[in-house]
Protein backbone atom coordinates (compact mmCIF):
# COMPACT_ATOMS: atom_id res chain seq x y z
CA UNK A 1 57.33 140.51 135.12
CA UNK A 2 60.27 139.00 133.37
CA UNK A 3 62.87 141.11 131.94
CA UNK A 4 63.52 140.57 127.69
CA UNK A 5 66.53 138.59 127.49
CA UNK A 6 69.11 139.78 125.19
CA UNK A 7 69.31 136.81 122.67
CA UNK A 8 71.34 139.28 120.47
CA UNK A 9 74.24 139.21 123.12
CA UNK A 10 74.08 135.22 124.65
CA UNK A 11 76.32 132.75 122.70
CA UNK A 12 73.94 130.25 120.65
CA UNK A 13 74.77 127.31 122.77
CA UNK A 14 72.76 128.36 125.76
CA UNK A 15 69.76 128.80 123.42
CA UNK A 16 70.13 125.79 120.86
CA UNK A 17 70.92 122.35 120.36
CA UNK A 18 71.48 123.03 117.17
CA UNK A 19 69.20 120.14 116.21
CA UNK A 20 70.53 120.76 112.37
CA UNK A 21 74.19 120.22 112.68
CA UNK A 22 74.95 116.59 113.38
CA UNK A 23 78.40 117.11 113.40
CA UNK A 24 80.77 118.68 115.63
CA UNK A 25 84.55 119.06 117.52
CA UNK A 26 85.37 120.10 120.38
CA UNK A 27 88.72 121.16 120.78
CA UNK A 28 90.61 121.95 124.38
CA UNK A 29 93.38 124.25 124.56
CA UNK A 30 95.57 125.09 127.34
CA UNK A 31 96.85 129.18 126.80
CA UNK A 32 100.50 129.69 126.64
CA UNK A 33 100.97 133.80 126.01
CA UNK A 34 97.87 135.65 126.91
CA UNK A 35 98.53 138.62 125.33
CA UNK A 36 98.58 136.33 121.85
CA UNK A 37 95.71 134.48 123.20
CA UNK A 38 93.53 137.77 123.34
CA UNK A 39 94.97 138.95 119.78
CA UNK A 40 93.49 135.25 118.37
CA UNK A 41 90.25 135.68 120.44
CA UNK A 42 89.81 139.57 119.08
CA UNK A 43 90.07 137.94 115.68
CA UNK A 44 87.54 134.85 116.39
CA UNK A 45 84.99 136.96 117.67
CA UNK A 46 82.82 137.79 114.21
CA UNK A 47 82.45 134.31 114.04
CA UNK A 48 81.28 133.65 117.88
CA UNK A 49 77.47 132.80 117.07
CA UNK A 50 74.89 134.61 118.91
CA UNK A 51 71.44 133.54 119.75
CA UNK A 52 70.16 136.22 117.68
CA UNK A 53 66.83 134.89 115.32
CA UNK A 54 68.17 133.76 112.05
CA UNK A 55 67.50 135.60 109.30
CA UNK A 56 64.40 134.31 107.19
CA UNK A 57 64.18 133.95 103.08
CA UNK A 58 61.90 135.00 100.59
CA UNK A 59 59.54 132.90 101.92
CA UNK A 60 59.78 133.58 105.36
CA UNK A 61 61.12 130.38 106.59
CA UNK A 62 64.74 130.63 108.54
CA UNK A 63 67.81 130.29 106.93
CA UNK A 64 69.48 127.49 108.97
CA UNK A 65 73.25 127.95 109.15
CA UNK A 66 75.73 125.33 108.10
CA UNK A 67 78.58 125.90 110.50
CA UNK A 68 78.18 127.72 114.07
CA UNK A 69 81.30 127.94 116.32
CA UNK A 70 81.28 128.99 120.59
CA UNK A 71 83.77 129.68 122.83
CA UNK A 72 84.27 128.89 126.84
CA UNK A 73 87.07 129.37 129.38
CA UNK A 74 87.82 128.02 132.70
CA UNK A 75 88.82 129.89 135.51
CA UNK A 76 92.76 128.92 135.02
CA UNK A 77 92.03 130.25 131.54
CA UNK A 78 90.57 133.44 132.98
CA UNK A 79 93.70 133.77 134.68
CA UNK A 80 95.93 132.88 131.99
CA UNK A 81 93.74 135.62 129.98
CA UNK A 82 95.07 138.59 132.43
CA UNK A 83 91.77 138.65 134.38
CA UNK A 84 92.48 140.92 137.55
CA UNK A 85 92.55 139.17 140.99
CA UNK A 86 89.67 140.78 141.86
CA UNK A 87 87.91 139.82 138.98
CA UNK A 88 88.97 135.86 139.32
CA UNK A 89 88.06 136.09 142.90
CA UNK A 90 84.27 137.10 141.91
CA UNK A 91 83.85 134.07 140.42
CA UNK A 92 82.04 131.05 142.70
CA UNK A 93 83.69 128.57 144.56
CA UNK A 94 82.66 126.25 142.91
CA UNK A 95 83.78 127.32 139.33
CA UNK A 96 86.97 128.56 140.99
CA UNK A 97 87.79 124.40 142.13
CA UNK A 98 86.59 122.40 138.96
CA UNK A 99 84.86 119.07 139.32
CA UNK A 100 88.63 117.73 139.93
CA UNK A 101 88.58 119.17 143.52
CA UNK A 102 88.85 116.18 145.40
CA UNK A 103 86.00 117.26 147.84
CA UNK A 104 84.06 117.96 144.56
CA UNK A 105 84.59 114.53 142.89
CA UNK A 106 83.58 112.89 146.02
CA UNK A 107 80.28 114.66 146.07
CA UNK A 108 79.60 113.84 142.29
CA UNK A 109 80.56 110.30 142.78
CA UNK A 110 83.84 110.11 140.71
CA UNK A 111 85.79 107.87 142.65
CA UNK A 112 87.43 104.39 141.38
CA UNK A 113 87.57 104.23 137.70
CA UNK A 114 86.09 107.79 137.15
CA UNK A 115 87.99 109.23 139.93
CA UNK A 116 89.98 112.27 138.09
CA UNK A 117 93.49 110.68 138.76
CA UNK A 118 92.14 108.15 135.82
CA UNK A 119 90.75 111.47 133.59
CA UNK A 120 92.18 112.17 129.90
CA UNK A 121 91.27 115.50 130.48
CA UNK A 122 90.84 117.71 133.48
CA UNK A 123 92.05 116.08 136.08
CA UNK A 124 95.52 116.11 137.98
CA UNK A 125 97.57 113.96 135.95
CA UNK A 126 96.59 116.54 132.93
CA UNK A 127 97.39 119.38 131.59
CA UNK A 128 95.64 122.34 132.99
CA UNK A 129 92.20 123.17 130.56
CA UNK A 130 91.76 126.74 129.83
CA UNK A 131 89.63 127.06 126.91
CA UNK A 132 86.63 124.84 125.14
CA UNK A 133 86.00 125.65 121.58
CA UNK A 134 83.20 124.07 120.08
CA UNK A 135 82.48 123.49 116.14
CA UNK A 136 79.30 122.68 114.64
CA UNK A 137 78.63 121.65 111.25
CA UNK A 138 75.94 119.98 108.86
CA UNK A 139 78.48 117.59 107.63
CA UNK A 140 81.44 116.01 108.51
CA UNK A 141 83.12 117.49 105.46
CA UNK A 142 82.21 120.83 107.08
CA UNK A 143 83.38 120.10 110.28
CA UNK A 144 86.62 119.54 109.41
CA UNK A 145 87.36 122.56 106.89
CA UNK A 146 86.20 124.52 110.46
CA UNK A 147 88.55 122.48 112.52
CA UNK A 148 91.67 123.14 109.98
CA UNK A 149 90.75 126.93 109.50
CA UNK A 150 90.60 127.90 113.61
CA UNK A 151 93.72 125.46 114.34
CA UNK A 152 95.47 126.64 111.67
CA UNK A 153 94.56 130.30 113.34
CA UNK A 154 95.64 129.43 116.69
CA UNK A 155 99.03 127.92 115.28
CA UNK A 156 100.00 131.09 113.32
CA UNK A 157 99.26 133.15 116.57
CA UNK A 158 101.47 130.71 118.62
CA UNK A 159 99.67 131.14 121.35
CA UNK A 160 97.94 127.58 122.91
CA UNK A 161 98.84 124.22 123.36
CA UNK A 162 95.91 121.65 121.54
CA UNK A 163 95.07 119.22 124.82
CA UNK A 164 92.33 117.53 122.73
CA UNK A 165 90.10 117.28 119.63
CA UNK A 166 87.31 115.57 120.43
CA UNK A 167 85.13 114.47 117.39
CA UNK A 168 81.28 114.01 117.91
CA UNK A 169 78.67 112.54 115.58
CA UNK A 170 74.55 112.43 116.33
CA UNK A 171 73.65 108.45 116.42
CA UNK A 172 70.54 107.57 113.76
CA UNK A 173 67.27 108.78 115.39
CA UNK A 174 68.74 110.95 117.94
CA UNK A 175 69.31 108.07 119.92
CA UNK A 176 72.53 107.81 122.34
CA UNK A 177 74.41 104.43 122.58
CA UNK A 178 72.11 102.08 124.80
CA UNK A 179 69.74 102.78 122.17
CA UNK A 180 67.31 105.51 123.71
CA UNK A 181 65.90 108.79 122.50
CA UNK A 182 68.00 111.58 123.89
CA UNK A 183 67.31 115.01 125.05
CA UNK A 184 63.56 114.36 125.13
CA UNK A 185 62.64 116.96 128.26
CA UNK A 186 64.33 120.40 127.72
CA UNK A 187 63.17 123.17 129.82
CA UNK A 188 62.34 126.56 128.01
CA UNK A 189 63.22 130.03 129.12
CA UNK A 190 60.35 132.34 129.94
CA UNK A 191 60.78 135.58 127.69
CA UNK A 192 62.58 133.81 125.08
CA UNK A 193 60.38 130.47 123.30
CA UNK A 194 56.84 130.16 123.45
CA UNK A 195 56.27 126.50 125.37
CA UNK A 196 55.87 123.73 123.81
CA UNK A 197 53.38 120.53 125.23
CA UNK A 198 54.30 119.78 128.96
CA UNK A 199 57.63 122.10 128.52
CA UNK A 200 58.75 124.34 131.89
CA UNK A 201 59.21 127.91 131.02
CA UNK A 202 61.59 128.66 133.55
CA UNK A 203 62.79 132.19 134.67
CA UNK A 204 65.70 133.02 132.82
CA UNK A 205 68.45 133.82 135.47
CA UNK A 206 68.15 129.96 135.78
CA UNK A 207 70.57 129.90 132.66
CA UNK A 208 71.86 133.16 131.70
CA UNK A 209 73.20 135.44 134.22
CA UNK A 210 71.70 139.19 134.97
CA UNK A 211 68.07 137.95 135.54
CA UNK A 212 65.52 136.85 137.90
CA UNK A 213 65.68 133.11 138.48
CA UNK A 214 63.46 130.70 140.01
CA UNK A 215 63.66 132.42 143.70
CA UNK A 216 62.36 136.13 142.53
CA UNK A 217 66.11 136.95 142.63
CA UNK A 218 69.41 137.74 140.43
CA UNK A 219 72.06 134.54 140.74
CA UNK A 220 75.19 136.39 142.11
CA UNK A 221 77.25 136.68 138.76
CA UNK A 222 80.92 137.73 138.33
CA UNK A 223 82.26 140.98 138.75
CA UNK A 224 82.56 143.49 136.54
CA UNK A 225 79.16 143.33 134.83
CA UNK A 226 80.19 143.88 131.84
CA UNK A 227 81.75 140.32 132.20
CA UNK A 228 79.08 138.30 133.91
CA UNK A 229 75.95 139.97 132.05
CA UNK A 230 74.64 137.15 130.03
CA UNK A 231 77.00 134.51 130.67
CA UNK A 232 76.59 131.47 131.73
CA UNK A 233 78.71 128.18 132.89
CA UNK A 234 78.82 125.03 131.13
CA UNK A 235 79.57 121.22 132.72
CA UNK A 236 81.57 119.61 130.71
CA UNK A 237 81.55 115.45 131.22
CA UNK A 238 83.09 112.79 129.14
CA UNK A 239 80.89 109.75 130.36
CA UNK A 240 82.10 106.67 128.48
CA UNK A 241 79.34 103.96 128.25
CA UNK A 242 79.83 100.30 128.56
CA UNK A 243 77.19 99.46 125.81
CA UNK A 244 78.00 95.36 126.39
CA UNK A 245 77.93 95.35 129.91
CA UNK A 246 74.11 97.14 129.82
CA UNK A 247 73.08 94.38 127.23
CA UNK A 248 74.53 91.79 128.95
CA UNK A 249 72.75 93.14 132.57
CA UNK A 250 68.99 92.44 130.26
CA UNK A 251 69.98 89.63 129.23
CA UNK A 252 70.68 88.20 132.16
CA UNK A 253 67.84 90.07 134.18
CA UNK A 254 65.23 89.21 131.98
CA UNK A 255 65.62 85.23 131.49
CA UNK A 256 66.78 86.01 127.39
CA UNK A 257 62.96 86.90 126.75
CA UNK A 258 62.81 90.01 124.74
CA UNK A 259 59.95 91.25 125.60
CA UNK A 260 60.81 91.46 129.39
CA UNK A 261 64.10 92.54 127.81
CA UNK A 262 62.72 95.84 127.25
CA UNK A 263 60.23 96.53 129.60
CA UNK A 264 63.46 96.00 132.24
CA UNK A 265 65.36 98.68 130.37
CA UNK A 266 62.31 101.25 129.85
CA UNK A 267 61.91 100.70 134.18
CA UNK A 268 65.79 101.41 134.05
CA UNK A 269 65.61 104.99 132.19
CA UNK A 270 61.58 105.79 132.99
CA UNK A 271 60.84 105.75 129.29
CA UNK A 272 60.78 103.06 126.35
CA UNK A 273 64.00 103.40 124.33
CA UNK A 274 61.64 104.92 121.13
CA UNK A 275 61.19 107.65 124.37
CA UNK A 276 57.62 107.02 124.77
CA UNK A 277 57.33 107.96 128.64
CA UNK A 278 55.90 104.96 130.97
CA UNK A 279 54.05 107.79 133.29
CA UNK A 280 52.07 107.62 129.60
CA UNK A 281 53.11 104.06 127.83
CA UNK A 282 53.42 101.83 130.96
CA UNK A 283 52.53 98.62 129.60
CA UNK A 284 53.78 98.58 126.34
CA UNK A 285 56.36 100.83 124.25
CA UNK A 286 54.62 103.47 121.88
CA UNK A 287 57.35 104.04 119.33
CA UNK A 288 54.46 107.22 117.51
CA UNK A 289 54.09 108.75 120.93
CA UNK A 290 57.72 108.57 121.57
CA UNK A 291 58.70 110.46 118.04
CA UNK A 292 55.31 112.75 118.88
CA UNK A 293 57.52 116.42 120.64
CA UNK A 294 54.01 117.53 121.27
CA UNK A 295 53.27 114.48 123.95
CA UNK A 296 56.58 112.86 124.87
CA UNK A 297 56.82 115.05 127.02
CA UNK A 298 53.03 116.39 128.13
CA UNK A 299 52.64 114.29 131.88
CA UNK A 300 53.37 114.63 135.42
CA UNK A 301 53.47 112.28 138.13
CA UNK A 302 51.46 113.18 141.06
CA UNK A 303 47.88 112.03 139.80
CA UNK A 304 48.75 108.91 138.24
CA UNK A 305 51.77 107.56 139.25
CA UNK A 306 52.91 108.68 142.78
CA UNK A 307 53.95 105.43 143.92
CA UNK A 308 55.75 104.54 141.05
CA UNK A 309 53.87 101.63 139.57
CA UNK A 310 54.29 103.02 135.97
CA UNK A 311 57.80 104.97 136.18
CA UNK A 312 59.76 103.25 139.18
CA UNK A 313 60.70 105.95 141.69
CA UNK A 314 64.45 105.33 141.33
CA UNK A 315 63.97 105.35 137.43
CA UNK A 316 66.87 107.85 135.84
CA UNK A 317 64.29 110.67 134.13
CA UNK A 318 62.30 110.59 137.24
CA UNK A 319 65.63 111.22 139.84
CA UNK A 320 66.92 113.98 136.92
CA UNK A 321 63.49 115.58 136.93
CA UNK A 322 61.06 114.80 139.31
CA UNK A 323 58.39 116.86 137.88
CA UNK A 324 55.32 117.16 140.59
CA UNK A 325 56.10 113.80 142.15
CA UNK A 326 58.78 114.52 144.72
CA UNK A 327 56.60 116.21 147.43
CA UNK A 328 53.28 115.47 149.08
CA UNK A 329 52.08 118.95 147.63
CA UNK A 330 52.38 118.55 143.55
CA UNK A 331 52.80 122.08 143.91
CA UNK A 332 55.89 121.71 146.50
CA UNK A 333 57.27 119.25 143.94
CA UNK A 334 56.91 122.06 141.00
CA UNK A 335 58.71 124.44 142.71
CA UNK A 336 61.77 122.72 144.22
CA UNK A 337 62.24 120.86 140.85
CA UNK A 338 61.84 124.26 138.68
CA UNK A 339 64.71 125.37 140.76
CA UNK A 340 67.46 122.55 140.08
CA UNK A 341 66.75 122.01 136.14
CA UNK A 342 69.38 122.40 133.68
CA UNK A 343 69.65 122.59 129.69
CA UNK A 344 71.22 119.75 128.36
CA UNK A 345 73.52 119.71 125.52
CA UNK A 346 74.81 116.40 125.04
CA UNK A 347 76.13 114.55 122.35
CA UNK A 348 77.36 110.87 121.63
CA UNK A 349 80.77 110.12 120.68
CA UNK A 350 82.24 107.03 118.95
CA UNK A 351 81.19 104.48 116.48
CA UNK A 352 78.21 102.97 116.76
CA UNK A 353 78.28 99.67 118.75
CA UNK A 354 78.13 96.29 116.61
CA UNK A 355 80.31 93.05 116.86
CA UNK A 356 83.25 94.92 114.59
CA UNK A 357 83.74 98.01 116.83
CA UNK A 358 82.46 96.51 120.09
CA UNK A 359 86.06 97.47 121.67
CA UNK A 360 86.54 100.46 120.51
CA UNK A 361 85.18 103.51 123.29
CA UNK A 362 82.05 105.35 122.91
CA UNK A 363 79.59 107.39 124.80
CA UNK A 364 78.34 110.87 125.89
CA UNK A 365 79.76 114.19 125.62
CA UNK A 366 77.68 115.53 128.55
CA UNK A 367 77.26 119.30 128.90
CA UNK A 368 74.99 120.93 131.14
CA UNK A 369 73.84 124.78 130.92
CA UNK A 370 73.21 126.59 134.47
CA UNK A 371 73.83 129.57 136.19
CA UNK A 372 74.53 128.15 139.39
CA UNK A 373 76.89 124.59 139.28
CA UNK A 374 76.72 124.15 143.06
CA UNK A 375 72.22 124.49 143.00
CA UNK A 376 71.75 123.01 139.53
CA UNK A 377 74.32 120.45 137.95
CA UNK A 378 75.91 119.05 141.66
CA UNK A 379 72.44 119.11 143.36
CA UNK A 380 70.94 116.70 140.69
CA UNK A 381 73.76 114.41 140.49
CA UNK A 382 74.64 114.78 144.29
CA UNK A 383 70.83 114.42 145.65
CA UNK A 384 68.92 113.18 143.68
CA UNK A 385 70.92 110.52 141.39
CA UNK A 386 73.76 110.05 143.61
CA UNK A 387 71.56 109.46 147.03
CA UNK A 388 70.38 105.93 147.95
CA UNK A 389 67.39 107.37 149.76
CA UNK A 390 65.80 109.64 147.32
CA UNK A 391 62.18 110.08 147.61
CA UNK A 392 61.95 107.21 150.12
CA UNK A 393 64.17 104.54 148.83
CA UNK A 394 67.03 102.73 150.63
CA UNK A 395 69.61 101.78 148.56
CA UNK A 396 69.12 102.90 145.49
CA UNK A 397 71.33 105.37 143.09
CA UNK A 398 70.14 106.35 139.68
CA UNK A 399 71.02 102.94 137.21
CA UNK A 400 73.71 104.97 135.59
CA UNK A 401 75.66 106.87 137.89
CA UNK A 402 79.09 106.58 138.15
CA UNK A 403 79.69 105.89 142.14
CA UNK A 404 78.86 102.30 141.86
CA UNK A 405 80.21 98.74 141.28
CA UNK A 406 78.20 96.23 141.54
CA UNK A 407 76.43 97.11 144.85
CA UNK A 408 73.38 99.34 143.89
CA UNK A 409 70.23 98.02 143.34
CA UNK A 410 66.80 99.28 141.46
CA UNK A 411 63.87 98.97 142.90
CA UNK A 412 60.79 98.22 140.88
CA UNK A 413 57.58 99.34 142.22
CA UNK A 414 54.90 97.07 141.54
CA UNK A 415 51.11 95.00 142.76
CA UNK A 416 50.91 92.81 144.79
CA UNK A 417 55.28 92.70 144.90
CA UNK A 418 57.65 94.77 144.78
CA UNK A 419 61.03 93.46 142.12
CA UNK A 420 64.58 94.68 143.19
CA UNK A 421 67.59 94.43 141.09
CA UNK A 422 70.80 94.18 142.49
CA UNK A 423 74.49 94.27 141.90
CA UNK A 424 74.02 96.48 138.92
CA UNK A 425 77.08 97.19 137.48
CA UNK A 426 78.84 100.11 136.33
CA UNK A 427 77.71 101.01 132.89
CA UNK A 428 78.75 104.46 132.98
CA UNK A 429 82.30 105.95 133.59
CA UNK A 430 83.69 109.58 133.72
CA UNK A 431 86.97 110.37 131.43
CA UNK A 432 86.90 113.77 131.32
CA UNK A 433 85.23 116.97 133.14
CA UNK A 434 85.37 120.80 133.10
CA UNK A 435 83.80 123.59 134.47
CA UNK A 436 83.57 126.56 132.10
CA UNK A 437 82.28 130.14 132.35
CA UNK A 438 80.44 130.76 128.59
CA UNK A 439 80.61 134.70 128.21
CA UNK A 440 78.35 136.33 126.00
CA UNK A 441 79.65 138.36 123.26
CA UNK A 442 79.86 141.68 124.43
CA UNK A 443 81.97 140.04 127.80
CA UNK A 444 84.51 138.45 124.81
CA UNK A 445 85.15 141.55 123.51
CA UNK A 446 85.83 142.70 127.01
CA UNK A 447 88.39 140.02 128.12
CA UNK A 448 89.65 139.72 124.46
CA UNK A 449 90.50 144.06 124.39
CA UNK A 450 90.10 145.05 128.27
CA UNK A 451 91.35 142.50 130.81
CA UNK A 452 95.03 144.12 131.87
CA UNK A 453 98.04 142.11 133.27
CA UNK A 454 98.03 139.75 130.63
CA UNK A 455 100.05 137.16 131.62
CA UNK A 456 102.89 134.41 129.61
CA UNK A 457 102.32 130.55 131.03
């Protein structure tokens, strides 16, 4: 039996998208005096928003709010908080080395232009990350009477250096900036959401910390428990997309016909850019099925497209969630893949691309929610995107990882011949990364009033 989650005590984040607020900063800070540091966080927690239901109006229906803010530290910012050794020392490797660990970046691929020497934020050349605060609004005008009221906060208290404010605005039609629907496939949490069509309801230690996860056990969680119980961690990736160099690769691929112009970038991603899946669409996009949440998601793999005739094997949606189509056993499949999912929580950043702001940067503000970095976030990207021989292949990596230059190829399953692509360029690149421990609330009010040896950095 799965346990009730305490929504009432997990920051929002881990349980919304907030779907509603389109607008949103996230601002870095690096923690100069802790002891100041917990006074500002004492006085920030009423407005820390919980996953708690929203309350409803007169008519029943949820009263959506207009501004939500949440809060997440790194282990340096642990530290700088006064944490005891013991404490920091309970936390897993992992977390405790950041994706800027050398032996770490190698494994998730960051090397040449997104290895961390080259980072804006979190890596060596940079000053040290110790807190993520992130601002959601409904508009930008919103956003930015948040973003003046908490800085202005945090300069009063004189307690943080601002790294980085990093703006983010939702693209038309939820769509990121090669043009596809974005965070179509979002697992659920079993005790929490009833499923929607073709959704996993996954245990909930998979996400929040103090219960049962996919293996019938509790994910190891810091120590005390009153500061891992219903936490989480959160991946934090700036991934800056090269919007012309994509276009360019269809062009080119596809002869200038526009109609094999798509159908090469739906075999890229595994769905149409409307997000119409081709395990459901695969000769044609279906811009109603792809705007349709109760079938854009509803399919497996297993009966109908094992060999990848519809959905090439190597496709990106199938590497990042194989679904029943990894294993010989559908059932095999199920199982391993329930155990390496993660909640997305990614937004796009920069302008829209068009002739006039072609130069100017733009892409995703990845973040990933999951309880264990090392089984969830790395495995995907280390396994299954990174690895050229995933589920059979030879030398392929998924089309938009970041460990490639112009040697990877694609290979497109297909009667009587098979097509590969090759020298696909890089079209993604890392600028930025974090790993960040998300406490819930009653853990804030413990580091924020009970952590002793507060240290000055």
């Amino acid at each position: 039996m799965t346990a009730k989650v305490d929504i009432d005590d997990i920051q929002a984040i881990v349980l919304t998208g907030y779907a509603h607020l389109n607008e949103a900063v996230y601002i870095f800070l690096h923690i100069r005096n802790g002891e100041r540091a917990r006074q500002w966080l004492q006085s920030v927690l009423p407005d820390i928003a919980s996953a708690a239901a929203w309350p409803l109006d007169a008519r029943g229906k949820p009263i959506k709010p207009q501004t939500r803010i949440n809060i997440a530290f790194t282990h340096a910012g642990l530290a700088a908080l006064g944490l005891p050794e013991d404490t920091l020392a309970s936390f897993p490797t992992e977390f405790r080395e950041g994706p800027a660990n050398p032996a770490r970046a190698e494994l998730m691929g960051d090397r040449g232009s997104s290895a961390p020497a080259h980072w804006e934020l979190g890596g060596p050349a940079t000053e040290e990350v110790h807190a993520l605060v992130m601002l959601f609004a409904a508009t930008p005008e919103l956003v930015e009477e948040m973003k003046a009221r908490h800085l202005a906060e945090l300069h009063a208290m004189d307690c943080v250096r601002i790294l980085v404010e990093q703006p983010t605005s939702r693209l038309a039609e939820g769509k990121e900036h090669f043009g596809y629907r974005d965070g179509i496939s979002q697992p659920g949490l079993l005790g929490t959401t009833p499923p929607g069509p073709g959704q996993e309801l996954i245990q909930p230690g998979e996400f929040v910390l103090g219960y049962e996860n996919e293996y019938g056990l509790i994910t190891p969680m810091p120590e005390p428990q009153a500061l891992g119980q219903n936490g989480t961690y959160l991946v934090y990736r700036k991934l800056e997309q090269d919007v012309e160099a994509f276009e360019r690769f269809l062009e080119e691929q596809s002869g200038g016909d526009p109609q094999a112009r798509e159908w090469l970038a739906a075999k890229l991603v595994g769905r149409w850019r409307s997000g119409a899946p081709l395990a459901l669409a695969p000769d044609e996009d279906n811009p109603a099925l792809g705007q349709d949440a109760r079938r854009n998601n509803d399919f497996a793999y297993a009966a109908q497209d094992r060999a990848g005739l519809r959905a090439p094997l190597g496709s990106h949606v199938r590497r990042t969630n194989p679904r029943d189509g990894l294993e010989k056993d559908p059932r095999l499949s199920l199982i391993a893949s329930r155990r390496h999912r993660i909640i997305r929580r990614g937004r796009p950043y920069g302008p829209p691309h068009s002739p006039q702001t072609a130069r100017q940067p733009r892409g995703i503000l990845f973040v990933a929610i999951n309880t264990d970095i090392r089984r969830q976030f790395e495995f995907v990207q280390q396994v299954w995107m990174n690895d050229p021989k995933f589920d059979g292949l030879q030398t392929d990596k998924d089309p938009f990882a970041t460990n490639h230059d112009g040697e990877n190829t694609l290979t497109i399953q297909r009667q009587p011949v098979r097509r590969v692509l090759r020298g696909l360029p890089r079209f993604v690149t890392t600028r930025a990364a974090g790993y960040f421990f998300v406490p819930g609330l009653r853990a804030l009010e413990f580091i924020a009033t009970g952590a002793p040896d507060v240290k000055t950095v």
